[in-house]
N, C-alpha and C. Protein backbone atom coordinates (compact mmCIF):
# COMPACT_ATOMS: atom_id res chain seq x y z
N UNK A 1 0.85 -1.19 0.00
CA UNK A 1 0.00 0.00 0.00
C UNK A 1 0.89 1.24 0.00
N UNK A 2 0.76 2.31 -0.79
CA UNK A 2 1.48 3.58 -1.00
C UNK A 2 1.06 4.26 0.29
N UNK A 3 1.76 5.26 1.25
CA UNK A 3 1.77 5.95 2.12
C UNK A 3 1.43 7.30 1.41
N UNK A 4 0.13 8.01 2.15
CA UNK A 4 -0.55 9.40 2.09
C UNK A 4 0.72 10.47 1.29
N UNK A 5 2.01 10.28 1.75
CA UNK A 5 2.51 11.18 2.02
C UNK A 5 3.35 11.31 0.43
N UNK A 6 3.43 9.79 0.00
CA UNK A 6 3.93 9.80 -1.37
C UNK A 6 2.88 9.65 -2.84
N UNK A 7 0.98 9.51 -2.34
CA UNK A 7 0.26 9.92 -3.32
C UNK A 7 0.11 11.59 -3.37
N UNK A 8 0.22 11.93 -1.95
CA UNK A 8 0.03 13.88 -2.21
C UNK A 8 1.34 14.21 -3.05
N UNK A 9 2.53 13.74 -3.01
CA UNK A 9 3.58 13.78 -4.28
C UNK A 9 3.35 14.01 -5.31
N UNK A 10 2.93 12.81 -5.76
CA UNK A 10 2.26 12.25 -6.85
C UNK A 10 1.40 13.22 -7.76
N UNK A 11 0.44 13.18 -6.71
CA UNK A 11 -0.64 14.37 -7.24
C UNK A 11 -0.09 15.82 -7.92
N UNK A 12 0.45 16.15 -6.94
CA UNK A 12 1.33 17.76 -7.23
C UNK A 12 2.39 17.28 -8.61
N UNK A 13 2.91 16.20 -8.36
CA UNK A 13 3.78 16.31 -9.36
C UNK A 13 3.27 16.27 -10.90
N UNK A 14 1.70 15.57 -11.01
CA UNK A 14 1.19 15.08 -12.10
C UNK A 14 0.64 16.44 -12.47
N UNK A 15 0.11 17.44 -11.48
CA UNK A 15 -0.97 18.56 -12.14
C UNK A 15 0.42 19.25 -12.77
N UNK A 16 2.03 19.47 -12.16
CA UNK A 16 2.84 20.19 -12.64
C UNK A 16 3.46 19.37 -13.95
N UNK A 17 3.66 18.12 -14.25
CA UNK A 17 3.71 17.43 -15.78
C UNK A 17 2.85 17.62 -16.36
N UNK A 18 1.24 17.32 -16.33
CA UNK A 18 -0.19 18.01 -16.98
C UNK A 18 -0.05 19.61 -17.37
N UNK A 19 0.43 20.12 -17.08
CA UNK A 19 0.06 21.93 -17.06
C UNK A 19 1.34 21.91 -18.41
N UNK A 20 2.64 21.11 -18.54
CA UNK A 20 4.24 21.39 -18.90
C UNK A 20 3.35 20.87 -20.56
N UNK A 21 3.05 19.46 -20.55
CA UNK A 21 2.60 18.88 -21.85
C UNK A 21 1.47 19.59 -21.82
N UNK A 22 0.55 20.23 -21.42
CA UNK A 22 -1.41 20.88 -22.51
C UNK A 22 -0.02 22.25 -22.83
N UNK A 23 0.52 22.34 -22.59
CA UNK A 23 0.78 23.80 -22.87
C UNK A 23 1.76 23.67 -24.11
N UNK A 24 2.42 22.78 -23.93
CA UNK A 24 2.85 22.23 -25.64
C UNK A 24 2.03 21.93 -26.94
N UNK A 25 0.85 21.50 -26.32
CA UNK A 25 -0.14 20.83 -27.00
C UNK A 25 -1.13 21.64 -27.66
N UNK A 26 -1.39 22.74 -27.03
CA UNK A 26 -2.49 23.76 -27.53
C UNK A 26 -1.88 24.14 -28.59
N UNK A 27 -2.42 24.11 -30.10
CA UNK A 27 -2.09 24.23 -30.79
C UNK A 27 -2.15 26.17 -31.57
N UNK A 28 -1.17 26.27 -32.17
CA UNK A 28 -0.70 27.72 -31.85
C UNK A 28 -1.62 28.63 -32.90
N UNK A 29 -1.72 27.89 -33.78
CA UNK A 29 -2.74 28.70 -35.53
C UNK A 29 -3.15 26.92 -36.16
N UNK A 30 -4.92 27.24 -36.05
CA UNK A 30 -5.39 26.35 -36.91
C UNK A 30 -5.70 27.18 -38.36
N UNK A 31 -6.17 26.60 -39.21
CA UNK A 31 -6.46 27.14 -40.87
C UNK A 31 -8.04 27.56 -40.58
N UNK A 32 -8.31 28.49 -41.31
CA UNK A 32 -9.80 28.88 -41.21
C UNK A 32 -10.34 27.56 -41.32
N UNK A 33 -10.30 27.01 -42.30
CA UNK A 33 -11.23 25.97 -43.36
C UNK A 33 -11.07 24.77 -42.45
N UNK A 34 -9.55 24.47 -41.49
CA UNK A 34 -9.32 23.45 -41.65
C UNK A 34 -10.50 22.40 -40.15
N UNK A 35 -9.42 21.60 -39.80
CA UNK A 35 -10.13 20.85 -38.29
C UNK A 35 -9.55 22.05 -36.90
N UNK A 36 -10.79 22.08 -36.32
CA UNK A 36 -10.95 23.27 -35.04
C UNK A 36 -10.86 22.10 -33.86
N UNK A 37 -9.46 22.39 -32.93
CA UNK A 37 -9.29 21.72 -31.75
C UNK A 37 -10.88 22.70 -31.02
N UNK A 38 -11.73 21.89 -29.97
CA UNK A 38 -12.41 22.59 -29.41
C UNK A 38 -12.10 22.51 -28.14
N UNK A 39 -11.91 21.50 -27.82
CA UNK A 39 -11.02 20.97 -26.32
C UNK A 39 -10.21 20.09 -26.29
N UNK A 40 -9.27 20.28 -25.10
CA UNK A 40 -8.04 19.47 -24.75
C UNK A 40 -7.86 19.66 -23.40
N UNK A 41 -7.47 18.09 -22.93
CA UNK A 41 -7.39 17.96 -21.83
C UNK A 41 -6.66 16.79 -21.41
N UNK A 42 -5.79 16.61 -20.33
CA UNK A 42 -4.58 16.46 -20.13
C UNK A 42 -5.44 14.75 -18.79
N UNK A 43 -4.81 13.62 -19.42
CA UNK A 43 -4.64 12.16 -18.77
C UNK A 43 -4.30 12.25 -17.28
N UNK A 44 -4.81 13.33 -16.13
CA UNK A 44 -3.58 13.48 -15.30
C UNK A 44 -4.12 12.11 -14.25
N UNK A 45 -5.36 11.61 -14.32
CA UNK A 45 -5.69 10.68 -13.36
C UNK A 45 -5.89 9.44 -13.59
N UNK A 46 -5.67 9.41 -15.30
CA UNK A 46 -5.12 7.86 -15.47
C UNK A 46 -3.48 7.77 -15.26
N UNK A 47 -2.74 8.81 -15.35
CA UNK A 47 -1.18 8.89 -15.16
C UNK A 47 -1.21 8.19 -13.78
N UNK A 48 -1.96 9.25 -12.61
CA UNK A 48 -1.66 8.84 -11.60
C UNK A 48 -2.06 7.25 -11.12
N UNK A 49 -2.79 6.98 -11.52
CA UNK A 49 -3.17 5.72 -11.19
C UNK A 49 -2.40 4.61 -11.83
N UNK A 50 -1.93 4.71 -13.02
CA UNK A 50 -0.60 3.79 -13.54
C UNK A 50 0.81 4.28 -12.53
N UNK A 51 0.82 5.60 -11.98
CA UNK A 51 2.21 5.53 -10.99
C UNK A 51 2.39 4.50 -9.76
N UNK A 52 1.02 5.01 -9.41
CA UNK A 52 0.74 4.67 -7.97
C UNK A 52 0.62 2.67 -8.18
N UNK A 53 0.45 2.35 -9.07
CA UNK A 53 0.15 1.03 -9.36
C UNK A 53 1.82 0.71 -9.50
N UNK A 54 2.69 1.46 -10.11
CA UNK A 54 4.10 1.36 -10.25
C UNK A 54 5.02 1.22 -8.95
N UNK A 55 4.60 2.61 -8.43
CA UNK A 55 5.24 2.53 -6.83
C UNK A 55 4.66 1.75 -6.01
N UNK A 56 4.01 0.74 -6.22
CA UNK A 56 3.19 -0.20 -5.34
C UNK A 56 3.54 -1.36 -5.67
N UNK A 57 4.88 -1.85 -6.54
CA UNK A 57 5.79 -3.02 -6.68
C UNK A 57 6.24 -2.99 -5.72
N UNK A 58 7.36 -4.13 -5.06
CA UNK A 58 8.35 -4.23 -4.61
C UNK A 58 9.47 -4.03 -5.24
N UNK A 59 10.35 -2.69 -4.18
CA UNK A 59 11.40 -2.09 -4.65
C UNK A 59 11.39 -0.86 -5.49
N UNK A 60 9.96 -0.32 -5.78
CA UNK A 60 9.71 1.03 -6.06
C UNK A 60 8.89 2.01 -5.00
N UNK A 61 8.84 1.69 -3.83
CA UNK A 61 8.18 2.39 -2.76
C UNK A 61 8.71 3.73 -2.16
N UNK A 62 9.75 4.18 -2.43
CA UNK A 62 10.47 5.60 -2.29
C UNK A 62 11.16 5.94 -3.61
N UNK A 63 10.36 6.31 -4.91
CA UNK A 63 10.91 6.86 -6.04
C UNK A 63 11.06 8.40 -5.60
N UNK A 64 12.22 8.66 -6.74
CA UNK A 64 12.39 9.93 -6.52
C UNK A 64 12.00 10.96 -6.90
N UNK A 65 11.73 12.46 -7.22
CA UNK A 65 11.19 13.03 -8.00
C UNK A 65 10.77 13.03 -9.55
N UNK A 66 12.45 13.35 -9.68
CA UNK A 66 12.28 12.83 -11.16
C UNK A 66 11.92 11.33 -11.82
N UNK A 67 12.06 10.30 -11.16
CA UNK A 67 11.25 8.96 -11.37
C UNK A 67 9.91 8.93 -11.36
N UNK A 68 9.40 9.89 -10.75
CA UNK A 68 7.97 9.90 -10.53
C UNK A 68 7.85 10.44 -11.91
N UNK A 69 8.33 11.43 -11.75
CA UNK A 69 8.04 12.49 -13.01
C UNK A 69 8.20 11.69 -14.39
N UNK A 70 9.03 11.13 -14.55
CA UNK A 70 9.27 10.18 -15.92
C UNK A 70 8.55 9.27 -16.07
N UNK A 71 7.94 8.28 -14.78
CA UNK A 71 6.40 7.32 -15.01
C UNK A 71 5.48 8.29 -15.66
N UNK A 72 5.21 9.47 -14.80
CA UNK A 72 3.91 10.42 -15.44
C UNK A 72 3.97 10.68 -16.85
N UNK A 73 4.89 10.79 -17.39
CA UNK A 73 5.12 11.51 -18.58
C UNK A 73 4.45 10.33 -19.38
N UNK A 74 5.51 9.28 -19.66
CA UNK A 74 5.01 7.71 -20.04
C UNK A 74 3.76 7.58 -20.00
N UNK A 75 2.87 7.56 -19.07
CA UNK A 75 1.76 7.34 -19.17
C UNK A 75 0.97 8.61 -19.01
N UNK A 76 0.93 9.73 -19.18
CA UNK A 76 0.20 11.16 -19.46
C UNK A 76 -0.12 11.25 -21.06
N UNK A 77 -1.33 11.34 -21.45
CA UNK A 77 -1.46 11.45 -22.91
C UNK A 77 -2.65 12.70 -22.97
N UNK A 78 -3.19 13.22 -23.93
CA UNK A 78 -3.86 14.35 -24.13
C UNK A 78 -4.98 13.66 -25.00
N UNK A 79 -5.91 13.84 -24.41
CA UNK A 79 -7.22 13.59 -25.27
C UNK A 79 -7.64 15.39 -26.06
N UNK A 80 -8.35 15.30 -27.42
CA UNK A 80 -8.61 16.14 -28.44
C UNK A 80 -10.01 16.40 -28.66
N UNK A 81 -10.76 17.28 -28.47
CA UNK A 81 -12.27 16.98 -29.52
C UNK A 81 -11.89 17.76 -30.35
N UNK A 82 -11.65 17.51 -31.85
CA UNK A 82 -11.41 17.83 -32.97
C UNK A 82 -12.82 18.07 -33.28
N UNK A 83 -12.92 19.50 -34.53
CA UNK A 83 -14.29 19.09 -34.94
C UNK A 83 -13.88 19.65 -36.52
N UNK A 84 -14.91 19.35 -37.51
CA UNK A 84 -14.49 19.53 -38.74
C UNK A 84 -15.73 18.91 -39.68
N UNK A 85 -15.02 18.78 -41.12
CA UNK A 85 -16.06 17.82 -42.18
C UNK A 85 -15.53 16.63 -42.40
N UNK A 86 -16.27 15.73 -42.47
CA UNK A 86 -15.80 14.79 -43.11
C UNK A 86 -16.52 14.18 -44.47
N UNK A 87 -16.34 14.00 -45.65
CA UNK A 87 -16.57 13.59 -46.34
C UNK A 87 -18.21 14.90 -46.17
N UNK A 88 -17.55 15.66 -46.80
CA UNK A 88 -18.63 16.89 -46.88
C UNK A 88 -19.63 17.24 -45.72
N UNK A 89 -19.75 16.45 -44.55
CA UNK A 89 -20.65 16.20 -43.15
C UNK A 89 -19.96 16.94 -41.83
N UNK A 90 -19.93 17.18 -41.20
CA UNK A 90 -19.80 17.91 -39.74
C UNK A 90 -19.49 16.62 -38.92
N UNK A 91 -18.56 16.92 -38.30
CA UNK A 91 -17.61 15.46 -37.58
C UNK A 91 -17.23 15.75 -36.29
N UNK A 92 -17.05 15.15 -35.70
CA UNK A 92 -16.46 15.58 -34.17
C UNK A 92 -15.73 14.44 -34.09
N UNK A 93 -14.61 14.40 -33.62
CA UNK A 93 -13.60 13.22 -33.00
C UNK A 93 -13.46 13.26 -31.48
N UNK A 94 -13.34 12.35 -30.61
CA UNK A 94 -12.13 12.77 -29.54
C UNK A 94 -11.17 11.58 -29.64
N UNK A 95 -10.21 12.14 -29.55
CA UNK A 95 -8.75 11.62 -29.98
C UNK A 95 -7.67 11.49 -28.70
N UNK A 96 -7.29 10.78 -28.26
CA UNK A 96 -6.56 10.37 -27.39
C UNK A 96 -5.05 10.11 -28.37
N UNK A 97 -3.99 11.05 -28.74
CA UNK A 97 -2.51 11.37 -29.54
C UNK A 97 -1.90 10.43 -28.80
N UNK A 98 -1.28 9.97 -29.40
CA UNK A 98 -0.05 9.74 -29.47
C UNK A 98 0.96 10.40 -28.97
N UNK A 99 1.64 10.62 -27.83
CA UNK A 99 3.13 11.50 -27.39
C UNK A 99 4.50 11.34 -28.64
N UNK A 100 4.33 10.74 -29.16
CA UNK A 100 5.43 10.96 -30.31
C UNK A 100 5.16 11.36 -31.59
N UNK A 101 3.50 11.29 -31.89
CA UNK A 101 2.84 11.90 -32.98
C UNK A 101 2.04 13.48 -32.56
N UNK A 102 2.57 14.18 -31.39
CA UNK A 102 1.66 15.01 -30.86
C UNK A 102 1.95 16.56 -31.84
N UNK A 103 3.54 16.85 -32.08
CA UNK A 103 3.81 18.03 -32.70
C UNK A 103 3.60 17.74 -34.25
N UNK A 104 3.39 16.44 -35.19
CA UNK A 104 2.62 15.84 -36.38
C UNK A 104 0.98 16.49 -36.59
N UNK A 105 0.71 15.92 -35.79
CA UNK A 105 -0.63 16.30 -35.25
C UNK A 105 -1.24 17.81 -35.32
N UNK A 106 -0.29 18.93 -34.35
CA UNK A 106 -0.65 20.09 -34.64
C UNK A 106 -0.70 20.43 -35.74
N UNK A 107 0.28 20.54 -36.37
CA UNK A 107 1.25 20.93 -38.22
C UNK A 107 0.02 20.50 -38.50
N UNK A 108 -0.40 18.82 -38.98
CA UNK A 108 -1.82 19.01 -39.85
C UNK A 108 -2.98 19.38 -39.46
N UNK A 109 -3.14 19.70 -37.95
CA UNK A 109 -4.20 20.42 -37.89
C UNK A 109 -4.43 21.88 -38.62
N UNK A 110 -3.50 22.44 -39.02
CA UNK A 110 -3.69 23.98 -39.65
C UNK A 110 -3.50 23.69 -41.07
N UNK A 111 -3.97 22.63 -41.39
CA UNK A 111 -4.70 22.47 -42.62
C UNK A 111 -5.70 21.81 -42.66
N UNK A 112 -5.96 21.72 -44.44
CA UNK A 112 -7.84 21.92 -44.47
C UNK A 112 -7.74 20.33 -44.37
N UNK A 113 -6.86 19.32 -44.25
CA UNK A 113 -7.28 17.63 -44.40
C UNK A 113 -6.63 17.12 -43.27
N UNK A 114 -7.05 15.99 -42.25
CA UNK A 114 -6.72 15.23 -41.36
C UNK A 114 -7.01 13.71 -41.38
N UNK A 115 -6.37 13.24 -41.04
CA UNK A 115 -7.09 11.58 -40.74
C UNK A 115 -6.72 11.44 -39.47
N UNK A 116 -7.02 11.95 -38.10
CA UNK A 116 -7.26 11.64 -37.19
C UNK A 116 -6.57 10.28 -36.39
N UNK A 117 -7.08 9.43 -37.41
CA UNK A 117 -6.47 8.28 -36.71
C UNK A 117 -5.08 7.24 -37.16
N UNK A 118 -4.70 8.30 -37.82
CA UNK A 118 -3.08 8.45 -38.17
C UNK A 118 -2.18 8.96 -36.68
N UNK A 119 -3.00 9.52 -35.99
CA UNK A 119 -2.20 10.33 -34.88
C UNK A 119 -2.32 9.35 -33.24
N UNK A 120 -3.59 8.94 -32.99
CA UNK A 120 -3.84 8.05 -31.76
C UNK A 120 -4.90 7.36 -32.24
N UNK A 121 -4.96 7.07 -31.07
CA UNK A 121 -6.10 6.56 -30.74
C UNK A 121 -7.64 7.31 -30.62
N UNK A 122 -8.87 6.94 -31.68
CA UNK A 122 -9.86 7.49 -31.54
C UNK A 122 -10.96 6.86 -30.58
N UNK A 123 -11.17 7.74 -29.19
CA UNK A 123 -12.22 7.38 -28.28
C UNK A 123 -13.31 7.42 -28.62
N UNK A 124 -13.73 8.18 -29.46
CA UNK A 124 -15.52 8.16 -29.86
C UNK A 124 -15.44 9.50 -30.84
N UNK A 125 -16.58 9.70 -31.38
CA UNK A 125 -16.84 9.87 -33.00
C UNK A 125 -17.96 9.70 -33.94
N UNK A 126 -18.51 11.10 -33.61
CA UNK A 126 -19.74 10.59 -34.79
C UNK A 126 -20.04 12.11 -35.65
N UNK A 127 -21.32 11.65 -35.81
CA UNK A 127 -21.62 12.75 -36.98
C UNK A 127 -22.32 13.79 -36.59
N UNK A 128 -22.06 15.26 -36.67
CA UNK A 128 -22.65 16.61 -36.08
C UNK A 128 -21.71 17.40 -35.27
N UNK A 129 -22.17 18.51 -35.16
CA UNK A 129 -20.79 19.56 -34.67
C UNK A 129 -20.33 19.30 -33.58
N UNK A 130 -20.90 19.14 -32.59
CA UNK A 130 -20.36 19.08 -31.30
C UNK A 130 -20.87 17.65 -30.76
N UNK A 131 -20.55 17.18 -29.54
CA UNK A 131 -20.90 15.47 -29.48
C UNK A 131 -22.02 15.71 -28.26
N UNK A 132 -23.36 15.08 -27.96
CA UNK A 132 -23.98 15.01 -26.92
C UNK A 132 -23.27 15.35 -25.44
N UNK A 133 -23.64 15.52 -24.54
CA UNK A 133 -23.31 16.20 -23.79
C UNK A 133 -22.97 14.60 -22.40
N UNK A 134 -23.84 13.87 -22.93
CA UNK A 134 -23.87 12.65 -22.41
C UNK A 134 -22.19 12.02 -22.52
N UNK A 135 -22.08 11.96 -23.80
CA UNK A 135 -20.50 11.42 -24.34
C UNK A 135 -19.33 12.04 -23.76
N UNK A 136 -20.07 13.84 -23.86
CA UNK A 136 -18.36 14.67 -23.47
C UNK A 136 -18.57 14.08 -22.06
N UNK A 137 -19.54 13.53 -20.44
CA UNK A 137 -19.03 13.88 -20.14
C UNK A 137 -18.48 12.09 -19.60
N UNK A 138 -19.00 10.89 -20.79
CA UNK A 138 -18.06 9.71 -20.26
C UNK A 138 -16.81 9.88 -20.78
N UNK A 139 -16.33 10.45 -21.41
CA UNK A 139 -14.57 10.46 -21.96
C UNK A 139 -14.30 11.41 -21.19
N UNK A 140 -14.72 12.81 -20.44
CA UNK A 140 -14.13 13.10 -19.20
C UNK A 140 -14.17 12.81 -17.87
N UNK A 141 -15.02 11.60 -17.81
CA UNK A 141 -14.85 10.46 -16.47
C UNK A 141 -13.76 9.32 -16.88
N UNK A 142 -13.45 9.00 -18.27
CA UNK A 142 -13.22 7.86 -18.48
C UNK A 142 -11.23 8.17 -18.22
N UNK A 143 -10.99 9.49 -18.56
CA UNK A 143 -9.85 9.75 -19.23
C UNK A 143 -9.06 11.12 -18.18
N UNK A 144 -10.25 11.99 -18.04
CA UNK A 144 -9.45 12.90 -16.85
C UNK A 144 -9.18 12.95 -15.69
């Protein structure tokens, strides 16, 4: 069992890795025409829960800062609601990137064509501008 004193760590350390990657991630100029990020939001409580599952081996029970910090990263990913056309129709994605496809990702967002699932993993996805309100809010139970 992890001790109080090294999940309040944890915590602080994940909102300060969360805040370092969305702030890379917000993408700087989309294209008029092209796909419109509408939200983004940062894995910080599935991170923590893959740490805390980490430091809860034997022989990882006093990691150090930066160890902590390097599990988080590893497992910190950024979910997307992209919205756009597809095949002449009104589309919404949410997209869970890829960390090595994430600065790919921006670049074609500020143009007018994407395939989405060239970049991560797609969580859900359908047809119309924005997604039920029901959906946004299981992928922000499922993922934040």
């Amino acid at each position: 069992m992890v001790d109080r004193e090294v999940i309040a760590n944890v915590k602080k350390l994940a909102v300060q890795v969360g805040a370092n990657l969305l702030r890379q991630a917000i993408p700087k100029a989309v294209g008029e025409e092209g796909w419109k990020v509408k939200a983004a939001f940062v894995t910080v409580n599935v991170a923590e829960r893959a740490v805390l599952n980490w430091i809860d081996r034997p022989g990882n029970s006093r990691p150090s800062d930066s160890q902590i910090q390097n599990q988080l990263k590893q497992n910190m990913g950024i979910v997307y609601l992209v919205r756009g056309k597809d095949q002449g129709r009104q589309a919404w994605h949410y997209v869970l990137v890829d960390q090595d496809k994430l600065q790919p990702f921006l670049r074609q967002l500020a143009t007018r064509s994407i395939n989405v699932s060239l970049y991560g993993r797609i969580l859900d996805s359908d047809w119309g501008q924005d997604p039920p309100p029901s959906r946004t809010r299981a992928i922000e139970q499922a993922y934040s």
